[in-house]
Protein backbone atom coordinates (compact mmCIF):
# COMPACT_ATOMS: atom_id res chain seq x y z
CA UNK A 1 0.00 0.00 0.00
CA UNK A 2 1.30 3.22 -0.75
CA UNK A 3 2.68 5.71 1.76
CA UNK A 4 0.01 8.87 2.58
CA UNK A 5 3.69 10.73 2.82
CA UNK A 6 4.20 14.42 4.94
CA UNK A 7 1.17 16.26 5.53
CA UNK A 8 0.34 18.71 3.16
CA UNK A 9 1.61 22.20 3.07
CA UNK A 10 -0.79 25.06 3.49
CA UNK A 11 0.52 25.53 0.14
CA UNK A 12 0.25 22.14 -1.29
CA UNK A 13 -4.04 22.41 0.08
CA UNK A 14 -4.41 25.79 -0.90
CA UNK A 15 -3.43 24.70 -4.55
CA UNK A 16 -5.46 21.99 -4.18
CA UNK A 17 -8.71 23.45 -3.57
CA UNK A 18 -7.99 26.06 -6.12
CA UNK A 19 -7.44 22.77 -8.37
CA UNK A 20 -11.25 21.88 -6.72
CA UNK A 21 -12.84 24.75 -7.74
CA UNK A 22 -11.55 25.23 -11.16
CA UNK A 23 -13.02 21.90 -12.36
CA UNK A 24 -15.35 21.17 -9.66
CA UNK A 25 -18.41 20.36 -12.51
CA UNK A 26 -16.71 17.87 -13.84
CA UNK A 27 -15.03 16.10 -10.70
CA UNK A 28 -18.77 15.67 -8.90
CA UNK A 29 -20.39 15.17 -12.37
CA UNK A 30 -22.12 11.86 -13.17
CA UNK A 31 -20.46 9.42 -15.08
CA UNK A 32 -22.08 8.64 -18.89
CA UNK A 33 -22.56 5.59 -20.11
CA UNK A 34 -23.44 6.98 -23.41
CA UNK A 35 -20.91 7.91 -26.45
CA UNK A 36 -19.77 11.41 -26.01
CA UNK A 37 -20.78 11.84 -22.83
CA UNK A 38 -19.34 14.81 -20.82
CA UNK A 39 -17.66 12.83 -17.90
CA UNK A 40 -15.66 9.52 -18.52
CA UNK A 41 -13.43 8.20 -16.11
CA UNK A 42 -10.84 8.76 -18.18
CA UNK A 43 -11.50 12.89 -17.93
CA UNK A 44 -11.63 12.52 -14.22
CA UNK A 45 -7.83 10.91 -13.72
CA UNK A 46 -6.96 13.42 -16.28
CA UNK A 47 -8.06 16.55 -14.17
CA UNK A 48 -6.46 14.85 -10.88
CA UNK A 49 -3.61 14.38 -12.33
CA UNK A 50 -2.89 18.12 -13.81
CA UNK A 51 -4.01 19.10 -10.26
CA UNK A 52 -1.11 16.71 -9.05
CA UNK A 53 1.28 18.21 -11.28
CA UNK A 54 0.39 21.67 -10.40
CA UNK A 55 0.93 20.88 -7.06
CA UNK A 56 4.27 19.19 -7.55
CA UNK A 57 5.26 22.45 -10.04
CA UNK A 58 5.23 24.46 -6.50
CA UNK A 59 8.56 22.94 -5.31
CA UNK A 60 7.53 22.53 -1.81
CA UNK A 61 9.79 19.57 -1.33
CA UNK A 62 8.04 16.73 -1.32
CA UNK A 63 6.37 14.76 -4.56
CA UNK A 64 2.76 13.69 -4.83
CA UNK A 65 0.91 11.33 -5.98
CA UNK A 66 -2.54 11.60 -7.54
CA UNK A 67 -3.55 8.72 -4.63
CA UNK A 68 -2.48 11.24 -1.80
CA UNK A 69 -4.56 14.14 -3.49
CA UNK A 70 -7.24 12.27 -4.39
CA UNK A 71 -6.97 11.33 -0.57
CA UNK A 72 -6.58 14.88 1.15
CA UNK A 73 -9.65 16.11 -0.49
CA UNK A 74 -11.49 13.34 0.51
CA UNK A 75 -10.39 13.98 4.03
CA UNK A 76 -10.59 18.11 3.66
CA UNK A 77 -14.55 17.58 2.92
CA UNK A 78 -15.15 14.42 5.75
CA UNK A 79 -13.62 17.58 8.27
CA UNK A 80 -15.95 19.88 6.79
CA UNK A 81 -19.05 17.10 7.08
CA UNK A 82 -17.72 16.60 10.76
CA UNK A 83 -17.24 20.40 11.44
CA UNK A 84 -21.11 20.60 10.49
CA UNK A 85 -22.19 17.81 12.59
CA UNK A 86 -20.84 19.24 15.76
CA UNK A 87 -22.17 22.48 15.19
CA UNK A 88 -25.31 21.23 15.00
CA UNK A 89 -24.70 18.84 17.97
CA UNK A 90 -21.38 20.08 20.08
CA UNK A 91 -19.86 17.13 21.62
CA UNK A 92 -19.04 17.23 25.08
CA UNK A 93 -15.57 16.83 27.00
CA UNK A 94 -12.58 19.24 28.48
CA UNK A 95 -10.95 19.33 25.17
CA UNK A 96 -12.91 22.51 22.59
CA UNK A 97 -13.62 20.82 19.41
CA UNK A 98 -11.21 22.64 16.48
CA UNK A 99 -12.72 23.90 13.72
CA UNK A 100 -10.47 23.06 10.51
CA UNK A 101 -9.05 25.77 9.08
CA UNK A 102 -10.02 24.57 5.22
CA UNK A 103 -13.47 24.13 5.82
CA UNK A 104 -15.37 27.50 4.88
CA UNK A 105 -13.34 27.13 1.61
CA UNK A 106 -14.47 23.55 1.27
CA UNK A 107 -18.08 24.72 2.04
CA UNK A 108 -17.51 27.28 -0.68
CA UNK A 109 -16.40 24.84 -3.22
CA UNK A 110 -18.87 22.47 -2.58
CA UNK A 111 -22.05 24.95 -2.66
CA UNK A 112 -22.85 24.43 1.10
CA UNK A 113 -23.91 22.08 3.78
CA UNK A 114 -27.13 20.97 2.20
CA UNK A 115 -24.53 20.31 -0.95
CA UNK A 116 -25.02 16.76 -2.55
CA UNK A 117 -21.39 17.18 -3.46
CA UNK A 118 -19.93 17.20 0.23
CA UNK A 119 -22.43 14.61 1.54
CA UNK A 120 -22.76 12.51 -1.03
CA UNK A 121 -20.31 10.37 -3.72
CA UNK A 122 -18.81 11.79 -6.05
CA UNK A 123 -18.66 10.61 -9.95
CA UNK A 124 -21.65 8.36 -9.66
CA UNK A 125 -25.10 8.94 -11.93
CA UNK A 126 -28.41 9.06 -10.25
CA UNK A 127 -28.78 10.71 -6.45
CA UNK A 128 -25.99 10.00 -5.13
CA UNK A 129 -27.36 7.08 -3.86
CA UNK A 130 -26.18 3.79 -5.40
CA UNK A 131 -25.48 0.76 -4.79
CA UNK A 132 -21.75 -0.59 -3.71
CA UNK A 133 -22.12 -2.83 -7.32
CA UNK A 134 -23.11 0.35 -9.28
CA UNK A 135 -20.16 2.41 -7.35
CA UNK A 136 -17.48 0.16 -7.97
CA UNK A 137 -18.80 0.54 -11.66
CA UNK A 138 -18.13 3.69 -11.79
CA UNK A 139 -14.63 3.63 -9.92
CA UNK A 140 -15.42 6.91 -8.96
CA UNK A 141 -12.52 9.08 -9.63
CA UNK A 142 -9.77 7.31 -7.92
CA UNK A 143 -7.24 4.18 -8.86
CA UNK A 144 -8.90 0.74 -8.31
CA UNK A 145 -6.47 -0.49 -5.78
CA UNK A 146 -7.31 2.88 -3.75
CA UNK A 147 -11.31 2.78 -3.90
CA UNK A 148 -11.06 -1.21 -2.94
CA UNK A 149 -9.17 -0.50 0.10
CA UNK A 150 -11.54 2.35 1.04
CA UNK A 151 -14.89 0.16 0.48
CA UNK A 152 -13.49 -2.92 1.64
CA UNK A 153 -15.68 -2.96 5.13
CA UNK A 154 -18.79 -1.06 3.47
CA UNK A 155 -19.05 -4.31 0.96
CA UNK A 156 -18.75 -6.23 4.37
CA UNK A 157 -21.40 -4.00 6.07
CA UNK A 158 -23.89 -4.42 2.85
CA UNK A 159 -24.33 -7.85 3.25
CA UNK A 160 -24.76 -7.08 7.10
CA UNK A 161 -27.55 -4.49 6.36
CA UNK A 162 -28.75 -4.29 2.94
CA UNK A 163 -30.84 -0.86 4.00
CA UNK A 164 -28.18 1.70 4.70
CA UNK A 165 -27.22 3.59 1.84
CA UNK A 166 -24.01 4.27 0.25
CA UNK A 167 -24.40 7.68 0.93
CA UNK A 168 -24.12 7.23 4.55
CA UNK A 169 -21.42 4.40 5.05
CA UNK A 170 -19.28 6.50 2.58
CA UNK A 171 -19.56 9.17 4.93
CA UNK A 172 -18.85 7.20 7.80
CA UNK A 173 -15.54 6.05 6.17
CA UNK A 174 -14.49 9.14 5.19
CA UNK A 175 -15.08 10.40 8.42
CA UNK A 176 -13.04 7.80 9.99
CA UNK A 177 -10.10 8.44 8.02
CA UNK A 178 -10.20 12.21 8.50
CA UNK A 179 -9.86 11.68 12.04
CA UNK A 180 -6.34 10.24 11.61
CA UNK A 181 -5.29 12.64 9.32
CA UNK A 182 -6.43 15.65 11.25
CA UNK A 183 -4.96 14.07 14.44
CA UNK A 184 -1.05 14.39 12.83
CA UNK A 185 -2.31 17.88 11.26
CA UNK A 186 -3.90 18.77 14.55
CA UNK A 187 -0.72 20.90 15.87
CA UNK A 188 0.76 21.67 12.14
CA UNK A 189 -3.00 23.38 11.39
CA UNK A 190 -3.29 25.72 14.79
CA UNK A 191 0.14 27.20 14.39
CA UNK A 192 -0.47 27.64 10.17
CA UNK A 193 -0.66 31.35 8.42
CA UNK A 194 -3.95 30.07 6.46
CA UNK A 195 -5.79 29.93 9.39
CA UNK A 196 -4.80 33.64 10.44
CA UNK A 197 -6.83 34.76 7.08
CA UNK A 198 -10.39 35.51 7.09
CA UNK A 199 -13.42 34.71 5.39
CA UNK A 200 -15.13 36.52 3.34
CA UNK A 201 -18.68 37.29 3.63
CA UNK A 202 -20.18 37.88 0.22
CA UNK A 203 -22.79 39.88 0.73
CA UNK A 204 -21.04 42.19 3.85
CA UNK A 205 -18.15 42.95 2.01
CA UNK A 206 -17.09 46.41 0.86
CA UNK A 207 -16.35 45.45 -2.40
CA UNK A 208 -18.08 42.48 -5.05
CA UNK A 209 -15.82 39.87 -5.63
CA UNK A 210 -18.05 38.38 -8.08
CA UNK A 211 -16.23 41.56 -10.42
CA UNK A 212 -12.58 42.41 -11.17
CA UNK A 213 -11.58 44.52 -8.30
CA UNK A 214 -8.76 46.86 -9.30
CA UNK A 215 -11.48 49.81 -10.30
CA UNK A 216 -13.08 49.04 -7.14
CA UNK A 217 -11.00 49.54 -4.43
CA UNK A 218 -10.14 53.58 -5.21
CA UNK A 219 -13.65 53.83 -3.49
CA UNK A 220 -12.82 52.75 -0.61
CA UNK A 221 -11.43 55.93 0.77
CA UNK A 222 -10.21 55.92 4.52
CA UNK A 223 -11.75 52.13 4.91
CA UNK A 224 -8.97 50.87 2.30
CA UNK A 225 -6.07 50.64 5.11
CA UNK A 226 -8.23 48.68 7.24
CA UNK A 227 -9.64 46.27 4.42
CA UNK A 228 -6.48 45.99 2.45
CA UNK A 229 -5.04 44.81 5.66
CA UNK A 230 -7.34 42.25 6.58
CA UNK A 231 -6.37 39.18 4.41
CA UNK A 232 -8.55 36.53 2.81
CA UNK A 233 -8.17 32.69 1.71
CA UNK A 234 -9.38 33.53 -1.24
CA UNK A 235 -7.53 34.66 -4.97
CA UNK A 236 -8.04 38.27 -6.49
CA UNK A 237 -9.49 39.01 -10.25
CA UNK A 238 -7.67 42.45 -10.97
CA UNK A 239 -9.00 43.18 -14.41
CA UNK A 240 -12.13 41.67 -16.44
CA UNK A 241 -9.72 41.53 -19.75
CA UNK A 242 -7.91 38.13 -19.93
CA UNK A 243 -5.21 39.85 -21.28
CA UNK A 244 -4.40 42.34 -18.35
CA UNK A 245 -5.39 39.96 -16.07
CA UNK A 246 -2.83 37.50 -17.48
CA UNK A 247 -0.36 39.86 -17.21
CA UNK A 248 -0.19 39.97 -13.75
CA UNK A 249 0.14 36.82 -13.37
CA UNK A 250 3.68 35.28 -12.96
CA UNK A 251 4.92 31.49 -11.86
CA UNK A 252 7.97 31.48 -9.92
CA UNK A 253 10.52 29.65 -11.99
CA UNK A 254 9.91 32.41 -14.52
CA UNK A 255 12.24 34.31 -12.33
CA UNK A 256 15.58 32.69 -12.87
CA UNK A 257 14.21 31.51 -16.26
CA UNK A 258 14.45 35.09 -17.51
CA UNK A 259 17.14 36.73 -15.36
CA UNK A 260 19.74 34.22 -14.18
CA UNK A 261 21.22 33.42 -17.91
CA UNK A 262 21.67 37.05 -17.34
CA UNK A 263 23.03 37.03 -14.21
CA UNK A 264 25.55 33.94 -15.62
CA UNK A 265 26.64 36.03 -18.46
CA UNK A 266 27.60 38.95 -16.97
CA UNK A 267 29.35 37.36 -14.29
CA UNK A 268 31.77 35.49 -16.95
CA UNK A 269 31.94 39.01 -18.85
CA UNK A 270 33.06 40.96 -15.74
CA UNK A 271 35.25 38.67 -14.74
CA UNK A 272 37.03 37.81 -17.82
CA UNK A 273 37.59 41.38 -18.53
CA UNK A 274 38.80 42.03 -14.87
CA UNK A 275 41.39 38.88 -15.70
CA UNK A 276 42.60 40.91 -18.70
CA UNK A 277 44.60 42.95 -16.49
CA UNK A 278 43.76 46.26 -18.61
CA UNK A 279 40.93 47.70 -15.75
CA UNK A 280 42.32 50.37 -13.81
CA UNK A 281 40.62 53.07 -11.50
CA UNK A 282 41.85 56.85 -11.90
CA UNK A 283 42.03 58.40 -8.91
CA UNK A 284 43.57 61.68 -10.12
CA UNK A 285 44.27 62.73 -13.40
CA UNK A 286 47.88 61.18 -13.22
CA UNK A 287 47.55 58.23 -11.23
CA UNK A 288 45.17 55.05 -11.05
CA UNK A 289 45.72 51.94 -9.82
CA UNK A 290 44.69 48.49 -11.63
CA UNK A 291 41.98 46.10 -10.26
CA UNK A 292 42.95 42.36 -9.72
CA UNK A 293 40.20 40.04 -11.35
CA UNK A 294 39.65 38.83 -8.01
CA UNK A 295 38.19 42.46 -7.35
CA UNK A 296 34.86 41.23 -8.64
CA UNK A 297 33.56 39.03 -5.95
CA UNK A 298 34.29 42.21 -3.46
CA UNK A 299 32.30 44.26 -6.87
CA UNK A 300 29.67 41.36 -6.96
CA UNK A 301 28.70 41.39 -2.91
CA UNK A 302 28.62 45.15 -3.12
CA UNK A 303 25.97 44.96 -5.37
CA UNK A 304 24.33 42.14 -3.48
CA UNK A 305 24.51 44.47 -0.56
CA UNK A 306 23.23 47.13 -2.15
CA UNK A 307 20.05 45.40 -3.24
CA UNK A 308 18.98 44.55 0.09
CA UNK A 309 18.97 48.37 1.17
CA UNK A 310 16.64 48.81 -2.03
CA UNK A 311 14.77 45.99 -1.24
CA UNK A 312 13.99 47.12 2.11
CA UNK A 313 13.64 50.80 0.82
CA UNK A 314 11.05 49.89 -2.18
CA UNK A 315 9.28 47.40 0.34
CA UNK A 316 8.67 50.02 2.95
CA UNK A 317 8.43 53.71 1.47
CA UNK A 318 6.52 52.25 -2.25
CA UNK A 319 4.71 49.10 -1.47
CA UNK A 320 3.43 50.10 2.31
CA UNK A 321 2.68 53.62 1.56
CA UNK A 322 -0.71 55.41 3.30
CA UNK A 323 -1.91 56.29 -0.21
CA UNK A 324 -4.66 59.45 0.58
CA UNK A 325 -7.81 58.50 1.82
CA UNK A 326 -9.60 60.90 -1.18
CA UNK A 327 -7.19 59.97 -3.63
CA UNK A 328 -8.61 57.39 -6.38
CA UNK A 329 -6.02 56.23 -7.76
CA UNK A 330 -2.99 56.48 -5.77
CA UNK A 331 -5.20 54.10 -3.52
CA UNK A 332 -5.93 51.53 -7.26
CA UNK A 333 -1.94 51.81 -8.09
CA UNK A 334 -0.80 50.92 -4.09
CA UNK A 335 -3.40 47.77 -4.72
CA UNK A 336 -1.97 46.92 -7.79
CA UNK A 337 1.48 47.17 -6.72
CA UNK A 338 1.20 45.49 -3.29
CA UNK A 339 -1.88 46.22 -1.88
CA UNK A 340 -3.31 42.82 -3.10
CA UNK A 341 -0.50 40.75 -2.28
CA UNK A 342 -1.16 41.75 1.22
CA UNK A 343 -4.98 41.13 0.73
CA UNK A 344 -4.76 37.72 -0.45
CA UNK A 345 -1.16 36.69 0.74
CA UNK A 346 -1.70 32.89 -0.58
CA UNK A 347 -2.51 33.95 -4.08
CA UNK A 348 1.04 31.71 -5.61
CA UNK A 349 0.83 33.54 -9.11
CA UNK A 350 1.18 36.94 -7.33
CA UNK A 351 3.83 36.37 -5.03
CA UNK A 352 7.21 37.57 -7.63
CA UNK A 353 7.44 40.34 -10.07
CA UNK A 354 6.28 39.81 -13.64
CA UNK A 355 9.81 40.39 -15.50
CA UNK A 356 8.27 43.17 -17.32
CA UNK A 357 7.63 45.45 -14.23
CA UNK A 358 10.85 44.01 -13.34
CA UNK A 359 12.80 45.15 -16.02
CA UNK A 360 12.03 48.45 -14.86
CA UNK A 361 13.61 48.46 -11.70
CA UNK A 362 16.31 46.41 -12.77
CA UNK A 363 16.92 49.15 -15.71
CA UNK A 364 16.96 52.03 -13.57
CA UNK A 365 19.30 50.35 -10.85
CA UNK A 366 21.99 49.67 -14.61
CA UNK A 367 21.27 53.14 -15.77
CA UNK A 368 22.55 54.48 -12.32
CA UNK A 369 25.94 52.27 -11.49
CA UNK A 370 26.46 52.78 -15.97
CA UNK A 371 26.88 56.66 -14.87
CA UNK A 372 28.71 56.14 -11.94
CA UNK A 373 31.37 54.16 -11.61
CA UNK A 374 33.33 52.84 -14.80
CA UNK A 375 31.96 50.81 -16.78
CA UNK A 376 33.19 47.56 -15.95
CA UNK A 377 33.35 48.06 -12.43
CA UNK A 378 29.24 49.04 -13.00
CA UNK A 379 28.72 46.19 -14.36
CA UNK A 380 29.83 43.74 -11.99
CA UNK A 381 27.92 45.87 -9.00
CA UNK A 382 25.00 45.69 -11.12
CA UNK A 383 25.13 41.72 -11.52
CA UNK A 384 25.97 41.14 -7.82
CA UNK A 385 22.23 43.32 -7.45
CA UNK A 386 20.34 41.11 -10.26
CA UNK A 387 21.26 38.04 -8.50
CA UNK A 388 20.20 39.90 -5.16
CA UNK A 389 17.13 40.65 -6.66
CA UNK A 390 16.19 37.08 -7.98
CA UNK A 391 17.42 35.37 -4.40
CA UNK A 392 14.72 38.20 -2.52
CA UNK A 393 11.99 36.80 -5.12
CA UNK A 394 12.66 33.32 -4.34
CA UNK A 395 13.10 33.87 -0.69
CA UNK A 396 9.65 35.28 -0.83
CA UNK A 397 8.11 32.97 -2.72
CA UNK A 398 9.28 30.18 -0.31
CA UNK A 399 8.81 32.22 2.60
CA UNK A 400 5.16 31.94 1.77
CA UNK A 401 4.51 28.20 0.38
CA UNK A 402 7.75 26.61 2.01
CA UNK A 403 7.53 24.73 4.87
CA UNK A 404 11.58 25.44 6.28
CA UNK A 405 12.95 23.21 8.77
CA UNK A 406 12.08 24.33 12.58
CA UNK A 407 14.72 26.74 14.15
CA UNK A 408 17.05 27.17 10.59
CA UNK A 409 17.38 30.92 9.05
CA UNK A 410 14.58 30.63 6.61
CA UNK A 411 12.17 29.56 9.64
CA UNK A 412 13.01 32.69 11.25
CA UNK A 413 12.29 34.52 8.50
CA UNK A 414 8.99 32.62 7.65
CA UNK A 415 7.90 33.74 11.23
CA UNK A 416 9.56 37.24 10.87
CA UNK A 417 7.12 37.67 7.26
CA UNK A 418 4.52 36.17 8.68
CA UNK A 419 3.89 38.88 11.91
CA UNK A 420 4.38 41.19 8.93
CA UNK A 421 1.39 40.36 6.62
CA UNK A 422 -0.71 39.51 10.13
CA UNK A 423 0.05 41.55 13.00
CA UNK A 424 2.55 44.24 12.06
CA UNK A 425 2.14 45.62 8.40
CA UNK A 426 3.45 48.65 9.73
CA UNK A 427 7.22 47.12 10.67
CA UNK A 428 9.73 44.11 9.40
CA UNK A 429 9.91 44.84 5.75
CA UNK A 430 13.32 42.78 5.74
CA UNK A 431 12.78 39.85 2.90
CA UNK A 432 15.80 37.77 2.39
CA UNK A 433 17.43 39.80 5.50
CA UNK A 434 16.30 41.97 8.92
CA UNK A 435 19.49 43.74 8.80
CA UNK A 436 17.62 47.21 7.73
CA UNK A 437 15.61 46.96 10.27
CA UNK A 438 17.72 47.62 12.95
CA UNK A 439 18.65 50.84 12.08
CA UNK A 440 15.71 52.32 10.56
CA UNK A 441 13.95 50.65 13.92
CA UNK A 442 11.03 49.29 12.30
CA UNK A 443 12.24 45.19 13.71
CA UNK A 444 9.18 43.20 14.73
CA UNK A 445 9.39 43.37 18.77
CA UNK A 446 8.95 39.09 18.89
CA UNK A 447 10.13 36.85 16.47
CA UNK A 448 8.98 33.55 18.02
CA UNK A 449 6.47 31.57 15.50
């Protein structure tokens, strides 16, 4: 039997549900018999597995299977069946009964509590009521070996009691084997940024989310801070056209795709002309002195160095900016630029820079070292700042679907960027460092996660 494997990442089930929702029509659809049908078995694995991949494509560390998916969303909506149950009829004992933290977004997938799709099984024609002959039929949407093992004491229990329904055995099972999996996610769960992110209520909100929100939010006026800074569980539609909308969009290894050959090339081009022995520095008009070709890793970590004091200088004075409460649209370009990382902070093809907006920074920060130093020596404090740069975006990107090892740097810095997006937006706008915060005092007073 094959191993369930790590629990999943908040990541790894945020990207799942998203998976859900996108082709939720087809994974609770009936099966058809009939030629041409819309939902075949086939289509089902097919879907699971590009959620699978998609998952995988995250880089979170550990590779899964379609089985284990399959498996956590049958688990995510038994928790959310449970969590209904004891609302409805609170249990009693010393221990207070823990809501899971994926179950309003499971409720939201589904279509509700009174939703045949969380109650009942999945991929099976008719009510949702058939027969354990007519289920294994249909195979549902999972590997044969998988559903057997599953149904293995329901087949017992039919011959037992030929008048309980699938329905409810199903649900039985699947509550049984949510238990166990929410026991070893139990601790992982309470302590987890998703859970620090609110719901959103539909019709309270101060803005539709059924409609692209980038013209909306300018209205806002003085409530912006105090929305914008109230995050959700929940991706962001900027623009109606596909287009714009696309183009906001980026996925993380598009980063070093684009810039490291960059970064690679200009490092061999600095340094081979720095080996050439013709590079020298003037300091006055009748003396200079030459620079070794060793000079460039002291060139390169300048630059390095210098990126994290524009990191931190970009992060805090342009993205966290109190645009003007009667100001339109320096309120719409603050939520464009950050503003709606910081409402949805779990939204994975928002979390690094589109190279295009990129290109801008990184242009200016050439333009400035080309006119002031020479121009090999600009060069080579320019590369050691690109390869700054694309380190911060994949610090960040990891800082927010990475699960780091307990007590390393990049755990401390997970907690550190956590208490930023959830408790102080106002301080710790270190990335890949904290070093700028200590002297511009803006360090987070407690660091423990």
């Amino acid at each position: 039997m094959e191993s369930k494997g790590p629990n999943f990442t908040v990541a790894e089930t945020y990207a799942l549900l998203e998976g859900v929702r996108a082709n939720f029509a087809t994974i609770v659809g009936g099966f058809s018999s009939a030629k041409g049908g819309e939902v075949t078995k086939k289509g089902k694995e097919s879907i699971w597995e590009d959620i699978t991949n998609r998952i995988n494509a995250m880089g979170c560390g550990q590779k899964r299977t379609t089985k284990q998916v399959t498996l956590r969303w049958k688990n995510l909506r038994a928790k959310a069946t449970k969590d209904l149950s004891e609302a409805k009829n609170p249990s009693t004992g010393n221990k207070p009964y823990k809501r899971g933290d994926y179950t309003n977004m499971v409720l939201d997938i589904t279509g509700g509590e009174n939703s045949e799709a969380l109650h009942g099984i999945e991929g099976v024609e008719g009510n949702g009521e058939a027969t354990i002959s007519e289920a294994r039929e249909c195979e549902l949407n999972l590997p044969a070996e998988e559903f057997a093992l599953d149904l293995t004491p329901v087949i017992q229990e039919e011959e037992m009691d030929g008048s309980q329904t699938l329905r409810e055995r199903s649900k039985a099972s699947e509550e049984t084997a949510a238990n166990t999996e929410e026991e070893e996610e139990e601790e992982e769960e309470e302590d987890s940024p998703y859970s620090k992110c609110s719901p959103v209520d539909l019709d309270k909100d101060l803005v539709d989310w059924q409609k692209p929100l980038a013209w909306q939010v300018g209205y806002l006026g003085e409530k912006y801070d105090a929305w914008v800074h109230q995050p959700v569980d929940r991706p962001i539609r900027l623009f109606g056209n596909p287009f714009m909308e696309a183009s906001t969009k980026t996925s993380w290894y598009w980063v070093p795709v684009v810039w490291l050959p960059i970064v690679f090339y200009l490092c061999w081009h600095c340094y081979s002309s720095l080996a050439q022995g013709t590079t020298r520095i003037a300091l006055t008009s009748g003396f200079s002195i030459p620079m070794h070709k060793y000079m460039f890793l002291v060139l390169f970590s300048l630059g390095w160095f210098l990126w994290t004091f524009i990191e931190y200088c970009i992060h805090r004075f342009v993205f966290h900016m109190k645009p003007p409460a009667h100001n339109y649209y320096l309120i719409t370009l603050h939520f464009l630029l950050h503003g709606q990382h910081h409402k949805s902070p779990f939204d994975g093809s928002r979390l690094v820079f589109p190279p295009g907006l990129a290109s801008i920074v990184v242009g200016s920060f050439y333009a400035i070292l080309h006119h002031t130093l020479p121009e090999i020596l600009g060069v080579s404090v320019f590369v050691g700042g690109l390869c700054g740069y694309v380190v911060y975006d994949m610090i960040h990107y990891y800082l927010h679907y990475g699960s780091p090892k307990r007590g390393s740097y990049l755990y401390s810095l997970k907690a550190y960027h956590v208490k930023h997006h959830f408790e102080h937006q106002r301080s710790g706008f270190g990335i890949t460092s904290t070093f700028w915060d200590h002297p511009f005092n803006t360090v987070i007073p407690d660091e423990k996660f």
